[in-house]
C-alpha atoms as a PDB file:
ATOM      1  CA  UNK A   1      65.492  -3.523 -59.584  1.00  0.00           C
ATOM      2  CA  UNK A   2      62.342  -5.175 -58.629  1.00  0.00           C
ATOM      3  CA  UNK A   3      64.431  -5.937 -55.261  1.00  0.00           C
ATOM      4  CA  UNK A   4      65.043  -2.429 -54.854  1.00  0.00           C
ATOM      5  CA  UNK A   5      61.504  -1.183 -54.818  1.00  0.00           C
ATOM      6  CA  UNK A   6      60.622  -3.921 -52.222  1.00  0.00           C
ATOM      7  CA  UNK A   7      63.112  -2.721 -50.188  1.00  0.00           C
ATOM      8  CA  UNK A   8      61.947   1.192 -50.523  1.00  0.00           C
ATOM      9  CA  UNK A   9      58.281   0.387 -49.641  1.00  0.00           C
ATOM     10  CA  UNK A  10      59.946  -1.625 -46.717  1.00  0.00           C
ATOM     11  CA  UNK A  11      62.053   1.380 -45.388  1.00  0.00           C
ATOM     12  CA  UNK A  12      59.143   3.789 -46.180  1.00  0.00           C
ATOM     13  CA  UNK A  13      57.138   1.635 -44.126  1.00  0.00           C
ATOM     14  CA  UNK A  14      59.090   1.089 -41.294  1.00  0.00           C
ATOM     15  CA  UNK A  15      59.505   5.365 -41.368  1.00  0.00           C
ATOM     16  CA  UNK A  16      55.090   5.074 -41.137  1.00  0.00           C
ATOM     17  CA  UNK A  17      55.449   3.326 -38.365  1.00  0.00           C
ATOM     18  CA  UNK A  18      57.650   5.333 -36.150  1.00  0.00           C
ATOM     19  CA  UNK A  19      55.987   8.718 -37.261  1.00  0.00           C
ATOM     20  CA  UNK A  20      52.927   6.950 -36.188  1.00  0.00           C
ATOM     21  CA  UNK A  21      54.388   5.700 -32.841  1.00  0.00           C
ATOM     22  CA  UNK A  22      55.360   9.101 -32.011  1.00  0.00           C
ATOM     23  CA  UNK A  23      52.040  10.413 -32.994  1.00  0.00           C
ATOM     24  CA  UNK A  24      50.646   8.555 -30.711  1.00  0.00           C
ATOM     25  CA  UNK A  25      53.191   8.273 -27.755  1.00  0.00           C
ATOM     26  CA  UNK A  26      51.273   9.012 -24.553  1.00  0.00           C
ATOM     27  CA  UNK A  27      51.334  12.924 -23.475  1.00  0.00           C
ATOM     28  CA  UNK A  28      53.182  12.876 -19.796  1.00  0.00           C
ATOM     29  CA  UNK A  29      51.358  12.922 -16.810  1.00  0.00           C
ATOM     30  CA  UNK A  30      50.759  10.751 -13.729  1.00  0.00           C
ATOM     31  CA  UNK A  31      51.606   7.812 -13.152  1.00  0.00           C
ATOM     32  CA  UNK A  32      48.867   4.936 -13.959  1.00  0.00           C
ATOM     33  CA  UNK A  33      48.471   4.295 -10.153  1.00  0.00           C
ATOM     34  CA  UNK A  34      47.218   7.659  -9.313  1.00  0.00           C
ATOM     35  CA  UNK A  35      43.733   8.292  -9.816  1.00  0.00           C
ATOM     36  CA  UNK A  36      42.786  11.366 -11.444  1.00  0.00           C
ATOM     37  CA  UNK A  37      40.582  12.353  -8.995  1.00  0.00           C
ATOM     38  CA  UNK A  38      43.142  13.063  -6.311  1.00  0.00           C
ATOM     39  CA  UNK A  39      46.044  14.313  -8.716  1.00  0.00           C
ATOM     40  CA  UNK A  40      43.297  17.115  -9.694  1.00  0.00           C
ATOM     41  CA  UNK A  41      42.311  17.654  -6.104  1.00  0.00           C
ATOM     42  CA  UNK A  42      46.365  18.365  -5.095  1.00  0.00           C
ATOM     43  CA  UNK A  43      46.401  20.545  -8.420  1.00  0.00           C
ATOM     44  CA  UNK A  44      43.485  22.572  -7.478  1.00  0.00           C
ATOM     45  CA  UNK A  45      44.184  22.875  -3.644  1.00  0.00           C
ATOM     46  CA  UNK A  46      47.491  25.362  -4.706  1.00  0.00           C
ATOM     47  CA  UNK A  47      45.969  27.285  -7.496  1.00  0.00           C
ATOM     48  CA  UNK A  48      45.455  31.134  -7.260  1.00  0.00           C
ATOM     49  CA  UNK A  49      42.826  30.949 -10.515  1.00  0.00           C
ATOM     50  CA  UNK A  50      40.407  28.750 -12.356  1.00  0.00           C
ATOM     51  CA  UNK A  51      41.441  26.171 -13.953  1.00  0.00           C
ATOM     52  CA  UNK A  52      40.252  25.156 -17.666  1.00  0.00           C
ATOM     53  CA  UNK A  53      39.776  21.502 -18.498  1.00  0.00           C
ATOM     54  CA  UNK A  54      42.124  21.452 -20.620  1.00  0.00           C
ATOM     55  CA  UNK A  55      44.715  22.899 -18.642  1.00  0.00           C
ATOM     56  CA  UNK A  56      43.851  20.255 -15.574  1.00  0.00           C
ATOM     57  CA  UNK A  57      44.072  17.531 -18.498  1.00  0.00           C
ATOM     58  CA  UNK A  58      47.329  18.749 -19.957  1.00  0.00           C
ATOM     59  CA  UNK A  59      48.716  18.777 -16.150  1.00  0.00           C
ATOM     60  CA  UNK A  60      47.656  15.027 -15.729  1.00  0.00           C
ATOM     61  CA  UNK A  61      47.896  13.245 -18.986  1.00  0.00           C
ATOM     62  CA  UNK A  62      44.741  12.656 -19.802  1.00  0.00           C
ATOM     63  CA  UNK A  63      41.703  13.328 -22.305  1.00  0.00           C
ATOM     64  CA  UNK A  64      39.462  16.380 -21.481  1.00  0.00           C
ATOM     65  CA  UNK A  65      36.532  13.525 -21.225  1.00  0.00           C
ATOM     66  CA  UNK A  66      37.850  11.908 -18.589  1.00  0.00           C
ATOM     67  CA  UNK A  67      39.019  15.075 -16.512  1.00  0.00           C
ATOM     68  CA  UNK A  68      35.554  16.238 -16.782  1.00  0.00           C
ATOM     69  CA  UNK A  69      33.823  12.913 -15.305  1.00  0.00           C
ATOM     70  CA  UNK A  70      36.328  13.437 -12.209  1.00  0.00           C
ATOM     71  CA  UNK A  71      35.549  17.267 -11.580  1.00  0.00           C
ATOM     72  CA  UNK A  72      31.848  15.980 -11.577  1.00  0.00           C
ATOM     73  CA  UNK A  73      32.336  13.524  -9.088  1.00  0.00           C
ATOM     74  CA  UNK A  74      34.747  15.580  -7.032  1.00  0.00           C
ATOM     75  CA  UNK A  75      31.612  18.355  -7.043  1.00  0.00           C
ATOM     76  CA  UNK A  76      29.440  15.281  -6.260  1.00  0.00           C
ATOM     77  CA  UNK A  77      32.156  14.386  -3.064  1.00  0.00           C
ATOM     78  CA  UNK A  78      32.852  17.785  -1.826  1.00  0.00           C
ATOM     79  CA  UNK A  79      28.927  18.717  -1.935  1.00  0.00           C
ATOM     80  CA  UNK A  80      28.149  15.379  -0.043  1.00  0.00           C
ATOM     81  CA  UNK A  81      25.850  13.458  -2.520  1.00  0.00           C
ATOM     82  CA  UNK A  82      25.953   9.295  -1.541  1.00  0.00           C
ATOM     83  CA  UNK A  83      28.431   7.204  -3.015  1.00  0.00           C
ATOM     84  CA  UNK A  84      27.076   4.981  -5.703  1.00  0.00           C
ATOM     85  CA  UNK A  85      27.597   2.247  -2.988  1.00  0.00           C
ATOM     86  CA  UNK A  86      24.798   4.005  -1.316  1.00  0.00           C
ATOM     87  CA  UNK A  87      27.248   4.961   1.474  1.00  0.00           C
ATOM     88  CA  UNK A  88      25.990   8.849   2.630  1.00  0.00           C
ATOM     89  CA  UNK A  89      28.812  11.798   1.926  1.00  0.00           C
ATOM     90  CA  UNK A  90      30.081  14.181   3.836  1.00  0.00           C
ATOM     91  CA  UNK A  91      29.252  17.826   2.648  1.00  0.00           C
ATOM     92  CA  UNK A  92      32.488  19.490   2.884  1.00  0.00           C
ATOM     93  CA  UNK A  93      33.219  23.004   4.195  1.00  0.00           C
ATOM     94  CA  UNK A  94      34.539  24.052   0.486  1.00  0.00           C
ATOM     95  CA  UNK A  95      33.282  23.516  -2.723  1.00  0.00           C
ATOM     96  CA  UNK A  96      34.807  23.304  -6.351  1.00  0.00           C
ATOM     97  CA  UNK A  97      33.307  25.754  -8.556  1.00  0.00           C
ATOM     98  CA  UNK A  98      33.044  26.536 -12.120  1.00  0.00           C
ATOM     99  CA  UNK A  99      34.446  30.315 -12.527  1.00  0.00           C
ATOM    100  CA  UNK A 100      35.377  32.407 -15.070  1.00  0.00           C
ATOM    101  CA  UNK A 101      35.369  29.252 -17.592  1.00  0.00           C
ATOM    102  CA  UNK A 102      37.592  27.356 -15.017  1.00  0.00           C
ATOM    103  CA  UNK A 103      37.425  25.254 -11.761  1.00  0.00           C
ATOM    104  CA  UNK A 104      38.635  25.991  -8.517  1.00  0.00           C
ATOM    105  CA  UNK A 105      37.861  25.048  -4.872  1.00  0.00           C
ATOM    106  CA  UNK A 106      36.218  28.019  -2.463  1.00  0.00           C
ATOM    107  CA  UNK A 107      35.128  28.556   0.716  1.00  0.00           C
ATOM    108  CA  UNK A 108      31.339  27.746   1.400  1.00  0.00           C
ATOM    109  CA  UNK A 109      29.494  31.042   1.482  1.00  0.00           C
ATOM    110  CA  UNK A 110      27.801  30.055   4.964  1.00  0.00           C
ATOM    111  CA  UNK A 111      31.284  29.577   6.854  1.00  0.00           C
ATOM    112  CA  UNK A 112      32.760  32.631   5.355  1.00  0.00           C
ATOM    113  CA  UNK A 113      32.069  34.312   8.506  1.00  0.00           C
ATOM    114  CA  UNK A 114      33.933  31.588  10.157  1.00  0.00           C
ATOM    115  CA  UNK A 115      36.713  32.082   8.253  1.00  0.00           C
ATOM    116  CA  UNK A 116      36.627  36.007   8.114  1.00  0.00           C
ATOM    117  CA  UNK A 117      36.387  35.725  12.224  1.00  0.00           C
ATOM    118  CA  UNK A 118      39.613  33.548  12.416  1.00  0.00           C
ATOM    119  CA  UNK A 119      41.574  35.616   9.982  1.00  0.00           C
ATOM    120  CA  UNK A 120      40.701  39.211  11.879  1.00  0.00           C
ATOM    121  CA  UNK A 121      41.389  37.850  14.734  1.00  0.00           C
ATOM    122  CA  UNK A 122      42.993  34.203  15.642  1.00  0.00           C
ATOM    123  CA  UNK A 123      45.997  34.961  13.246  1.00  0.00           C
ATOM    124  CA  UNK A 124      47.020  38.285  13.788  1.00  0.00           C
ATOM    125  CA  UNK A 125      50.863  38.175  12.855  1.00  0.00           C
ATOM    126  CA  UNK A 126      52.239  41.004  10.879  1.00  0.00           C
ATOM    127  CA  UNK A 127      52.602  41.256   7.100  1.00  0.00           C
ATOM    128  CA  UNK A 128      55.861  40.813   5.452  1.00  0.00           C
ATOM    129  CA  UNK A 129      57.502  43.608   3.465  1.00  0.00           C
ATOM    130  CA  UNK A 130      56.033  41.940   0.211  1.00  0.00           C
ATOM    131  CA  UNK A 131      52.897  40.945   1.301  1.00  0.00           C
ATOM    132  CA  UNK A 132      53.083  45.274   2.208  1.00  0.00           C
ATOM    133  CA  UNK A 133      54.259  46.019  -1.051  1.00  0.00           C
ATOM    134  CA  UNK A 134      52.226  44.142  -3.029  1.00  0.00           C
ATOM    135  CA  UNK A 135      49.246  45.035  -0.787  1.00  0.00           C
ATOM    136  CA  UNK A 136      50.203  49.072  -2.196  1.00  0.00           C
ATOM    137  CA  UNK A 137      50.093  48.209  -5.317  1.00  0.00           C
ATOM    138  CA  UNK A 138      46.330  46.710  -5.058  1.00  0.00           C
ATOM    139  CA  UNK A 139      45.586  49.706  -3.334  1.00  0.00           C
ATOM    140  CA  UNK A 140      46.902  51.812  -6.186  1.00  0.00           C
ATOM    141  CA  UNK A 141      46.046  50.040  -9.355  1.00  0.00           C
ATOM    142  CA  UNK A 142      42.810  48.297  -8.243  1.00  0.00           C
ATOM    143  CA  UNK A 143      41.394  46.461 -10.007  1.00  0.00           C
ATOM    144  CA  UNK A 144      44.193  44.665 -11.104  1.00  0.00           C
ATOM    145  CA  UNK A 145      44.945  41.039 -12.245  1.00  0.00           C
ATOM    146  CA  UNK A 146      48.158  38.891 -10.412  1.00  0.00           C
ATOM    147  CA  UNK A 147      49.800  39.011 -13.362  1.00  0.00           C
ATOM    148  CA  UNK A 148      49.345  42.784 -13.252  1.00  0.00           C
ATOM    149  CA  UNK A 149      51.123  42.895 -10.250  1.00  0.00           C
ATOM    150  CA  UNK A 150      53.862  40.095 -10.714  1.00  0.00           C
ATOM    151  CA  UNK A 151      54.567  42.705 -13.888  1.00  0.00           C
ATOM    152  CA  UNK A 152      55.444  45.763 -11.621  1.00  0.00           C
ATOM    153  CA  UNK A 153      56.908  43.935  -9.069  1.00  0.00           C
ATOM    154  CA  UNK A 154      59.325  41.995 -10.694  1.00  0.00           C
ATOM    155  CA  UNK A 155      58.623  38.632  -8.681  1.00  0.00           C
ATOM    156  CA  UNK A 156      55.775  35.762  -8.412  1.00  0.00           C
ATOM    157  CA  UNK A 157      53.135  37.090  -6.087  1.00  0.00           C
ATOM    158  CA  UNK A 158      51.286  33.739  -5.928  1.00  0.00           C
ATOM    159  CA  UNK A 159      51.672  32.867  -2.105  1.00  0.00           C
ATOM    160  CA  UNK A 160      51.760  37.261  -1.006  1.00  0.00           C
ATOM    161  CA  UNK A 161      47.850  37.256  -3.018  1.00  0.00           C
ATOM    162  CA  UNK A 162      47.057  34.014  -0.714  1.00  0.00           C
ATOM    163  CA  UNK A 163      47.730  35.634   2.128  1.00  0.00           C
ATOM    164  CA  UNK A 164      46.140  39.197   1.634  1.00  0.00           C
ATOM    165  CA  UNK A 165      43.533  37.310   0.712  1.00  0.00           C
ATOM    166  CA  UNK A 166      43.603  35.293   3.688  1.00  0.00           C
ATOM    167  CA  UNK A 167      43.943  37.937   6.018  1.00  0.00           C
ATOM    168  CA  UNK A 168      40.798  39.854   4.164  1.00  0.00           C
ATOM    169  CA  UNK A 169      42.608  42.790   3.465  1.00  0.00           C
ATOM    170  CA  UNK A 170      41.823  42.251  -1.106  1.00  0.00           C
ATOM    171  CA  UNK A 171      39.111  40.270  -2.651  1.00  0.00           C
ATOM    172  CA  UNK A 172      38.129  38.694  -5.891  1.00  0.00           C
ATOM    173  CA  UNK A 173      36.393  41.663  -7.932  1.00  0.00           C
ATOM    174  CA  UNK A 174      35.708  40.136 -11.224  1.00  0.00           C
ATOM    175  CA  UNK A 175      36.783  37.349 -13.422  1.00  0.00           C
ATOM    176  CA  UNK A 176      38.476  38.596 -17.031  1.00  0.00           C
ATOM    177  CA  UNK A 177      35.723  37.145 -19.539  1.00  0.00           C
ATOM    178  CA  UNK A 178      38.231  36.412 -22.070  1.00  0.00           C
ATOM    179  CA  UNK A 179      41.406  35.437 -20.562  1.00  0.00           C
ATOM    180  CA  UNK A 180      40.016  34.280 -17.030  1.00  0.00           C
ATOM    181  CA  UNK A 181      42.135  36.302 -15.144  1.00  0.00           C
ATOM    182  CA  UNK A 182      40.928  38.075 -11.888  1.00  0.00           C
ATOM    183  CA  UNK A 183      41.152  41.315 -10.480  1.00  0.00           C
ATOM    184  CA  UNK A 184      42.085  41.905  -7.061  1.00  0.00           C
ATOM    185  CA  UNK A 185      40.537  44.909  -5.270  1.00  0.00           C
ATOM    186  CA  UNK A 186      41.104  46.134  -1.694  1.00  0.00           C
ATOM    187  CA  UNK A 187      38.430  45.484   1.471  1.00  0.00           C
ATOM    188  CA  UNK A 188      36.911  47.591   3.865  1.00  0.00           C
ATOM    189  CA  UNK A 189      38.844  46.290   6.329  1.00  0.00           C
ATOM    190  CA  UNK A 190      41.883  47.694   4.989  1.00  0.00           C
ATOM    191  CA  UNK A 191      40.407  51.106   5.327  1.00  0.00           C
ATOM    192  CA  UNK A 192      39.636  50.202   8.883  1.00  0.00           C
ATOM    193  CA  UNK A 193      43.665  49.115   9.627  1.00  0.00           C
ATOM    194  CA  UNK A 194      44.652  52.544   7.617  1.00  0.00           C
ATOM    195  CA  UNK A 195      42.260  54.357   9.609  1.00  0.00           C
ATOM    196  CA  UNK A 196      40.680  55.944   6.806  1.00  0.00           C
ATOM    197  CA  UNK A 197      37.189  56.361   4.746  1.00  0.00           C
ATOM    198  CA  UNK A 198      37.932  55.986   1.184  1.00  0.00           C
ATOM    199  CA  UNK A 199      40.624  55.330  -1.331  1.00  0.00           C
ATOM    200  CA  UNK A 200      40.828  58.673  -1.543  1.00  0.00           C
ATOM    201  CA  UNK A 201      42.505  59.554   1.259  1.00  0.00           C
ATOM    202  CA  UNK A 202      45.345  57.035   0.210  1.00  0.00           C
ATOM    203  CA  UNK A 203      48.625  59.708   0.260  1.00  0.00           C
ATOM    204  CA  UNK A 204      49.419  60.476  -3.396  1.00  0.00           C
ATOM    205  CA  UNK A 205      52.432  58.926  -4.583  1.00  0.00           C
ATOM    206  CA  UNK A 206      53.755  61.816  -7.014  1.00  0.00           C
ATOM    207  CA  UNK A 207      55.512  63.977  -4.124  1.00  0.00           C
ATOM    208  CA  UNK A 208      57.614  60.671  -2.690  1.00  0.00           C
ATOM    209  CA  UNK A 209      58.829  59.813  -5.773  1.00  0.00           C
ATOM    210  CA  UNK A 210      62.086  60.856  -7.269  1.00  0.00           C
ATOM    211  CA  UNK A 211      61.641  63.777  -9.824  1.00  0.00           C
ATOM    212  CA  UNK A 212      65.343  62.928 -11.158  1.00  0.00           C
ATOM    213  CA  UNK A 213      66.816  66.503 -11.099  1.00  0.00           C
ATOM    214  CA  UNK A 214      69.751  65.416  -9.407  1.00  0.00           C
ATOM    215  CA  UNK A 215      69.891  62.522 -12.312  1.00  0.00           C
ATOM    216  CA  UNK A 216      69.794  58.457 -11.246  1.00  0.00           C
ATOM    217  CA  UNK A 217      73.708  57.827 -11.804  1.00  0.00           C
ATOM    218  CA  UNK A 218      72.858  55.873  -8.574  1.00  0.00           C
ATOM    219  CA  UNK A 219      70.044  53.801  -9.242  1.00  0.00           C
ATOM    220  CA  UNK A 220      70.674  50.535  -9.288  1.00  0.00           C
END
């Protein structure tokens, strides 16, 4: 008997053990040979909103601690403070920024006439038919969050956003306190392009739409 219970506390044991190894089995992440510095800096190059440090640590693998002391010394590189070498930076034409609760890399304010310049007018080519639709329903429902608009149109709107951004035609109007999202609203250059003075003179949508007397047996 006394056997028995020796071999119980073994097995119970051993069962300690592997709950505890997979307790503490590494989250995944990047590989060890990537620093964390640049795997946040590819993360944050494609992102549409801030980013919460935990988020950025649950993309890479590691504790919040650490993805903190690398956002603080990418805002140390980007801004151009010397290395701890003593080697001067290089104060970089963007900056990571703490929005909204989250981090994400903007434009400098002083070269956003630069950029404004080159959008208006060194890269005219036309919009596509979803940067156009998605660019309606800013118009329509400003403000409104992406995931506002992914919601009526059916589809990811990530890369149309970037563009309209890009092109100057929406901009950033707030950041959602609670949930972080932002709200896109429409520029005055759109007005300009639609040849117009105010959202009011948008054409109502009511009289275009389908009023279904004749039923939707063909709707698809």
């Amino acid at each position: 008997m006394a056997s028995d219970a020796v071999n119980t506390d073994a097995v119970n044991t051993d069962a300690a053990d592997v709950g505890v190894a997979e307790t503490e089995a590494p989250a995944p992440g990047i590989p060890e040979h990537i620093e964390v510095e640049r795997a946040l800096e590819a993360i944050l190059m494609i992102v549409d909103e801030p980013q919460s440090l935990v988020g950025l640590a649950s993309a890479v693998g590691r504790p919040v601690k650490e993805v903190r002391a690398a956002i603080a010394e990418l805002v140390a590189d980007y801004d151009g403070e010397a290395r701890p070498d003593g080697t001067p930076g290089t104060r970089r034409g963007f900056e990571l920024r703490e929005v909204g609760g989250g981090w994400r890399i903007y434009v400098r304010g002083e070269y956003d006439d630069v950029v404004r310049d080159y959008v208006q007018t060194q890269n005219p080519a036309k919009l596509s038919q979803a940067a156009l639709e998605t660019l309606a329903v800013i118009a329509y429902k400003q403000p409104i969050s992406r995931g506002a608009i992914a919601s009526i149109r059916a589809v990811n709107v990530d890369s149309v956003v970037r563009t309209l951004l890009g092109r100057g035609l929406i901009t950033e109007a707030f950041t959602d306190s609670e949930t972080g999202a932002i709200h896109y609203e429409t520029t005055e250059l759109l007005l300009t392009q639609l040849g117009i003075n105010t959202l009011e003179e948008l054409p109502q949508i009511s009289p275009l739409l389908d009023d279904g007397s004749a039923g939707f047996d063909d709707v698809r």
